[in-house]
Protein backbone atom coordinates (compact mmCIF):
# COMPACT_ATOMS: atom_id res chain seq x y z
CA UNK A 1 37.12 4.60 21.14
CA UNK A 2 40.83 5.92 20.17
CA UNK A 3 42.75 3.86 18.40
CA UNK A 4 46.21 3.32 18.12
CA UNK A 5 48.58 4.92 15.59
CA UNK A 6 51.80 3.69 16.17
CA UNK A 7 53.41 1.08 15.41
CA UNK A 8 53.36 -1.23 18.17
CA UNK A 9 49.77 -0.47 19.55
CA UNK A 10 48.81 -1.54 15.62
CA UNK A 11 50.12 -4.87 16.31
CA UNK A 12 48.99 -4.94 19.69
CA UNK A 13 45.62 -3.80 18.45
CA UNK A 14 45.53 -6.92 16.15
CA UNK A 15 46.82 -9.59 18.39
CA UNK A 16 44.03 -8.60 20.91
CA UNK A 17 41.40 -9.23 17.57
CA UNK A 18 42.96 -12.58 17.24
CA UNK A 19 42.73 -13.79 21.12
CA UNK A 20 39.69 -12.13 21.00
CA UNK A 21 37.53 -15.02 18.88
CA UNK A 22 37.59 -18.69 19.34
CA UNK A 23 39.24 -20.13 16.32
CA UNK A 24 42.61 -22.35 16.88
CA UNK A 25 45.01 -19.42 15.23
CA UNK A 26 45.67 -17.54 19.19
CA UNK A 27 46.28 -21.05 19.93
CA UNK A 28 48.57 -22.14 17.50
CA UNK A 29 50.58 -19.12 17.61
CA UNK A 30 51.93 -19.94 20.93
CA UNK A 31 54.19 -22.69 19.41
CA UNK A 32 55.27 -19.92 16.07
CA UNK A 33 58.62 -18.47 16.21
CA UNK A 34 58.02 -15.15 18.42
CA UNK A 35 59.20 -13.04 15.80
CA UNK A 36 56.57 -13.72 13.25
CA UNK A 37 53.60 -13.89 15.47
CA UNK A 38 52.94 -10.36 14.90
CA UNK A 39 53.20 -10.64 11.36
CA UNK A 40 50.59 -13.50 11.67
CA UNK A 41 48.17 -11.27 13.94
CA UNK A 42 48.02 -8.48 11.39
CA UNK A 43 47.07 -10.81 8.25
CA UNK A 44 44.28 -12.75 10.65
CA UNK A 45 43.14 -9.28 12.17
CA UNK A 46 42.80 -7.85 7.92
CA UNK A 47 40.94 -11.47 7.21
CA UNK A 48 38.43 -11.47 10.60
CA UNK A 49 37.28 -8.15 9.62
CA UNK A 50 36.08 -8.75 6.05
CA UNK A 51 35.30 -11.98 7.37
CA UNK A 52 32.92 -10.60 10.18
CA UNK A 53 30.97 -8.32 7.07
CA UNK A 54 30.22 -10.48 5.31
CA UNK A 55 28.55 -12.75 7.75
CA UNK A 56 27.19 -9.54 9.29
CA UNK A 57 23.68 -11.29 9.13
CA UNK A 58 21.33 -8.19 9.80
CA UNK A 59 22.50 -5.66 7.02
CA UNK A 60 21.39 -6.36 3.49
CA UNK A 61 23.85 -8.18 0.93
CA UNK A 62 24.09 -4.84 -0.81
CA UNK A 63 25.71 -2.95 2.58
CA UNK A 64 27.99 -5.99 3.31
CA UNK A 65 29.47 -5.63 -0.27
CA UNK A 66 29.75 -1.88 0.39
CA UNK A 67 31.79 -2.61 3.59
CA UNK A 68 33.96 -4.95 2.16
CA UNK A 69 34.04 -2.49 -0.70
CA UNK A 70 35.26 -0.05 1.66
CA UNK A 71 37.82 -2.31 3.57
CA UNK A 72 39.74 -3.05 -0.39
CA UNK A 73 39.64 0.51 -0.54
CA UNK A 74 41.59 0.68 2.76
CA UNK A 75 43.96 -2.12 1.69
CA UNK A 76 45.04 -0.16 -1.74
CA UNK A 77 45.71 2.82 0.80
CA UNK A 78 47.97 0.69 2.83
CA UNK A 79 50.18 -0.26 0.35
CA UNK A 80 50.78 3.25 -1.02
CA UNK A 81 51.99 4.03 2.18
CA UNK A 82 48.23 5.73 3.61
CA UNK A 83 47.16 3.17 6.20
CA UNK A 84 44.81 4.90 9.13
CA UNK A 85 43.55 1.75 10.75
CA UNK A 86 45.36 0.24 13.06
CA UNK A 87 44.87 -3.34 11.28
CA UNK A 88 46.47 -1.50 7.97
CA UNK A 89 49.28 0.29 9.76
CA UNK A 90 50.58 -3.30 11.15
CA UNK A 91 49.54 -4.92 7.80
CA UNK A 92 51.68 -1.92 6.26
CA UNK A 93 54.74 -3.13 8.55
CA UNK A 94 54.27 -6.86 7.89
CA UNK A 95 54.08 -5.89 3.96
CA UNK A 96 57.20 -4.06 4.52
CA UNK A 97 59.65 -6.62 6.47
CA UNK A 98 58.11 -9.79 4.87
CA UNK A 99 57.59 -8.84 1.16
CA UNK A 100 54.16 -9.53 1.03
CA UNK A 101 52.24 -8.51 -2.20
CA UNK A 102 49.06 -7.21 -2.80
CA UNK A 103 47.23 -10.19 -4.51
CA UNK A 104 46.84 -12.96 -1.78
CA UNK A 105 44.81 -9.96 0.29
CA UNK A 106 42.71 -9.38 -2.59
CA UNK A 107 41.64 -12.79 -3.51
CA UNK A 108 40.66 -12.90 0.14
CA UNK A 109 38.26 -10.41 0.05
CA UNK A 110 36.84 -12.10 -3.44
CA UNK A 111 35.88 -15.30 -1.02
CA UNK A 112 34.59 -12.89 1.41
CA UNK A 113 31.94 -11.67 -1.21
CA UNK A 114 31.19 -14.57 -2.51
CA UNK A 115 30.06 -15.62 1.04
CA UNK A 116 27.68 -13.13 0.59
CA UNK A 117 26.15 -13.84 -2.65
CA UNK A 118 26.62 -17.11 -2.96
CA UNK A 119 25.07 -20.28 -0.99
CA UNK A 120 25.45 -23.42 -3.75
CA UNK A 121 28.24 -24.36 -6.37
CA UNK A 122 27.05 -25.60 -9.69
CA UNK A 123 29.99 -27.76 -10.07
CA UNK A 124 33.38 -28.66 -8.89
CA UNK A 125 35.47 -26.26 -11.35
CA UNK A 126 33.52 -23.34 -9.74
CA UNK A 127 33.85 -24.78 -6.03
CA UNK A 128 37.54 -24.70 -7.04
CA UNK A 129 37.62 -21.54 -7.80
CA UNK A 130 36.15 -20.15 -4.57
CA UNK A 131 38.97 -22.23 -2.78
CA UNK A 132 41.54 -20.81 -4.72
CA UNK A 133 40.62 -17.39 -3.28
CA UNK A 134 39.27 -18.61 0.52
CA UNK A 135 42.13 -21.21 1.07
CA UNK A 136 45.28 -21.05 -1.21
CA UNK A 137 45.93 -17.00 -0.38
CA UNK A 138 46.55 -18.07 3.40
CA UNK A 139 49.00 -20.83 2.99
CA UNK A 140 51.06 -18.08 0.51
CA UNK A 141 50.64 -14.71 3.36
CA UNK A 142 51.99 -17.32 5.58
CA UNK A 143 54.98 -18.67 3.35
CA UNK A 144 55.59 -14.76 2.44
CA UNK A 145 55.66 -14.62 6.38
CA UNK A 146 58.14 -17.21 6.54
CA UNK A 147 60.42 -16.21 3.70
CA UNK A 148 59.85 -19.61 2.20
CA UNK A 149 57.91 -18.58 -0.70
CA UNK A 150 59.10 -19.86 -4.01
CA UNK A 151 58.04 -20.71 -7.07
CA UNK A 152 58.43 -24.43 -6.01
CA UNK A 153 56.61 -23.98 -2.79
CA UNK A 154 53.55 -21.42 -3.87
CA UNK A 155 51.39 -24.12 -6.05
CA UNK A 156 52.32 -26.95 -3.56
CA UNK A 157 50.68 -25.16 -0.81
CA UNK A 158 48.03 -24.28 -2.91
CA UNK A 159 47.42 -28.30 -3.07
CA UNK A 160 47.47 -28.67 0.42
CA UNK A 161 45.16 -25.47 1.23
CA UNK A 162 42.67 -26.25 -1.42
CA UNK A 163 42.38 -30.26 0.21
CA UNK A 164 42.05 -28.82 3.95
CA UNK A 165 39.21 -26.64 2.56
CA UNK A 166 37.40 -29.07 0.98
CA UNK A 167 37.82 -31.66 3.66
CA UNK A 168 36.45 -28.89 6.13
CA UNK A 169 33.57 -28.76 4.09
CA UNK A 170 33.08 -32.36 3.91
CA UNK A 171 33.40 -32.55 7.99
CA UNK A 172 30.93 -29.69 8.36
CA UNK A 173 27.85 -30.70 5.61
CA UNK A 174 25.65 -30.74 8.69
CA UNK A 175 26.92 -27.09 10.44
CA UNK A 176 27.21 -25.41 7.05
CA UNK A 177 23.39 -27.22 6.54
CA UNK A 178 22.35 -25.39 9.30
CA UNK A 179 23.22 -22.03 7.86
CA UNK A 180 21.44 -22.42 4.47
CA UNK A 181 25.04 -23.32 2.60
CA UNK A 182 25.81 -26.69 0.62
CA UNK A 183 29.51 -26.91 -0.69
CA UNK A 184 28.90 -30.39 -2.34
CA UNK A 185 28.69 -29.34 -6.11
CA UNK A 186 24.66 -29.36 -7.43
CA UNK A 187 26.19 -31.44 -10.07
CA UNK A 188 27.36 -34.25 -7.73
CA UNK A 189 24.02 -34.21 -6.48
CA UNK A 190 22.58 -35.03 -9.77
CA UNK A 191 25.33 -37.99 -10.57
CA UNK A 192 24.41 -39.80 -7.56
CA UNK A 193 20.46 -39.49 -8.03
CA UNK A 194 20.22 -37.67 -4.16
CA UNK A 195 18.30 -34.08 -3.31
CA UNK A 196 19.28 -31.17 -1.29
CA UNK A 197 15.54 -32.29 0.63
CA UNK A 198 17.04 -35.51 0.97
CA UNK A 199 19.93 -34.13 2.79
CA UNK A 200 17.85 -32.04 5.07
CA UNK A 201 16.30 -35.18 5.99
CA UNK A 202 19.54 -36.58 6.98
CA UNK A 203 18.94 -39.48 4.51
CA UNK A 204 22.30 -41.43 4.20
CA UNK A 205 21.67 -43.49 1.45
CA UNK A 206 23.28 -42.48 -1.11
CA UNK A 207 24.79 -39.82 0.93
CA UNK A 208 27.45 -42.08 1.76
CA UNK A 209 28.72 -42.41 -2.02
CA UNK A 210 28.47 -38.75 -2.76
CA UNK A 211 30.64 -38.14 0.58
CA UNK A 212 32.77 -40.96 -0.77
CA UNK A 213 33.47 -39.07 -3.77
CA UNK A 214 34.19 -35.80 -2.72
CA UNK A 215 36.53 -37.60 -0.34
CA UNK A 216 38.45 -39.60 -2.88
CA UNK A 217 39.35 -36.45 -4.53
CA UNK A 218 40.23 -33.99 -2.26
CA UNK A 219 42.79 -36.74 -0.84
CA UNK A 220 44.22 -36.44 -4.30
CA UNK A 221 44.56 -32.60 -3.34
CA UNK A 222 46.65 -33.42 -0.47
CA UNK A 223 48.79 -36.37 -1.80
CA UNK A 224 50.11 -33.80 -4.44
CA UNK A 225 51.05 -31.21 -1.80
CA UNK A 226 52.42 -33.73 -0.19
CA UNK A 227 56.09 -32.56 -1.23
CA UNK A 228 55.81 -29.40 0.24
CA UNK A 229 54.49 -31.39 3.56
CA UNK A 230 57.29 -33.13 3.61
CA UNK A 231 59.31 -30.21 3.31
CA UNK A 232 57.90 -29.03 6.41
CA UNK A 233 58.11 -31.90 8.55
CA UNK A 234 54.45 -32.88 8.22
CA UNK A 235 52.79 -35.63 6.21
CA UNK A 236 49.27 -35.14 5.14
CA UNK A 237 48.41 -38.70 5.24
CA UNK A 238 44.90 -39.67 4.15
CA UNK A 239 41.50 -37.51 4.30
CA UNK A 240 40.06 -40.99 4.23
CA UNK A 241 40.18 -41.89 7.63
């Protein structure tokens, strides 16, 4: 298969990625300003890749690192000006008009690897952490996208990322169950006296406390970045509901 090297087949190379899979984001572009969309196809395109190794389910951990690996490598190339791929040569232009820097792309590709070696948090600092690099760098590429990044706006968003995350995780214990993950912290586990066995025996007693908890504070995310979602014209009103 040839693929592009120009320009506009790049971007057109990345859009087709993102109508390509069944997420929301082809869907939600429709109603972004038409200007930015492309911007917005080249950052998804970058994250579905390193997204796709790492859940690449029938190569060992060791080779999905390596591709990822491999992928960073590619990244560093686009911004010195080397990009091959067509997902780095429209990444390359989108770095270029929207002043995008190097870090949010990075921290993305940290997530991405610990997808691959990791399957429980310990506690809630460390689950934290992995949202800081799976969640907050998305809300920033897309304020960098927008020219509304700031050094008001940057940790708001980060509020508001890290409490979508979280609640997704508390929506899908059951999915992410199913593929041998469990985001509620080990130590949470432990405070409310209930097992992991207990949860694959859909036992809801005390489930429904430890939910309760984890769904206290992650509306506490949200209310916080709740200036910046104002700022927008959206309110995140309550995870509780």
């Amino acid at each position: 298969m040839n693929l592009p090297t120009d320009i506009q087949g790049a971007f057109a190379y990345c859009e087709q990625v993102a109508r390509d899979h069944y997420e929301n984001f082809p869907v939600a572009s429709r109603f972004l300003p038409r200007d930015r969309r492309p911007y917005l196809y080249s950052i998804y395109a970058f994250a579905r890749a390193a997204d796709d190794m790492a859940d690449e389910g029938s190569l060992p951990a060791y080779e999905r690192l390596r591709q990822i690996d491999r992928w960073e490598q590619s990244l560093d190339a686009c911004f010195e000006g080397r990009a091959t791929h067509p997902v780095f040569i429209a990444l390359a232009e989108t770095i270029a008009r929207a002043g995008v820097p190097r870090e949010p792309f990075r921290a993305l590709l940290e997530a991405f690897r610990t997808d691959v070696t990791t399957r429980r948090f310990g506690g809630f600092t460390e689950l934290l952490e992995y949202c800081e690099n799976s969640a907050n760098p998305v809300g920033r590429l897309v304020l960098y996208v927008f020219g509304k990044a700031t050094p008001e706006s940057l940790p708001l968003s980060d509020k508001i990322c890290t409490g979508l995350q979280l609640a997704n995780f508390w929506q899908d214990v059951t999915v992410d169950l199913m593929k041998g993950r469990i985001y509620i912290p080990l130590e949470d586990f432990d405070r409310f006296g209930y097992t992991e066995s207990e949860l694959g025996r859909r036992i809801s007693t005390p489930f429904s406390g430890l939910i309760r908890y984890q769904v206290d504070r992650t509306e506490g995310f949200l209310r916080r970045g709740n200036p910046f979602s104002a700022s927008w014209g959206v309110t995140s009103g309550s995870s509780s509901g």
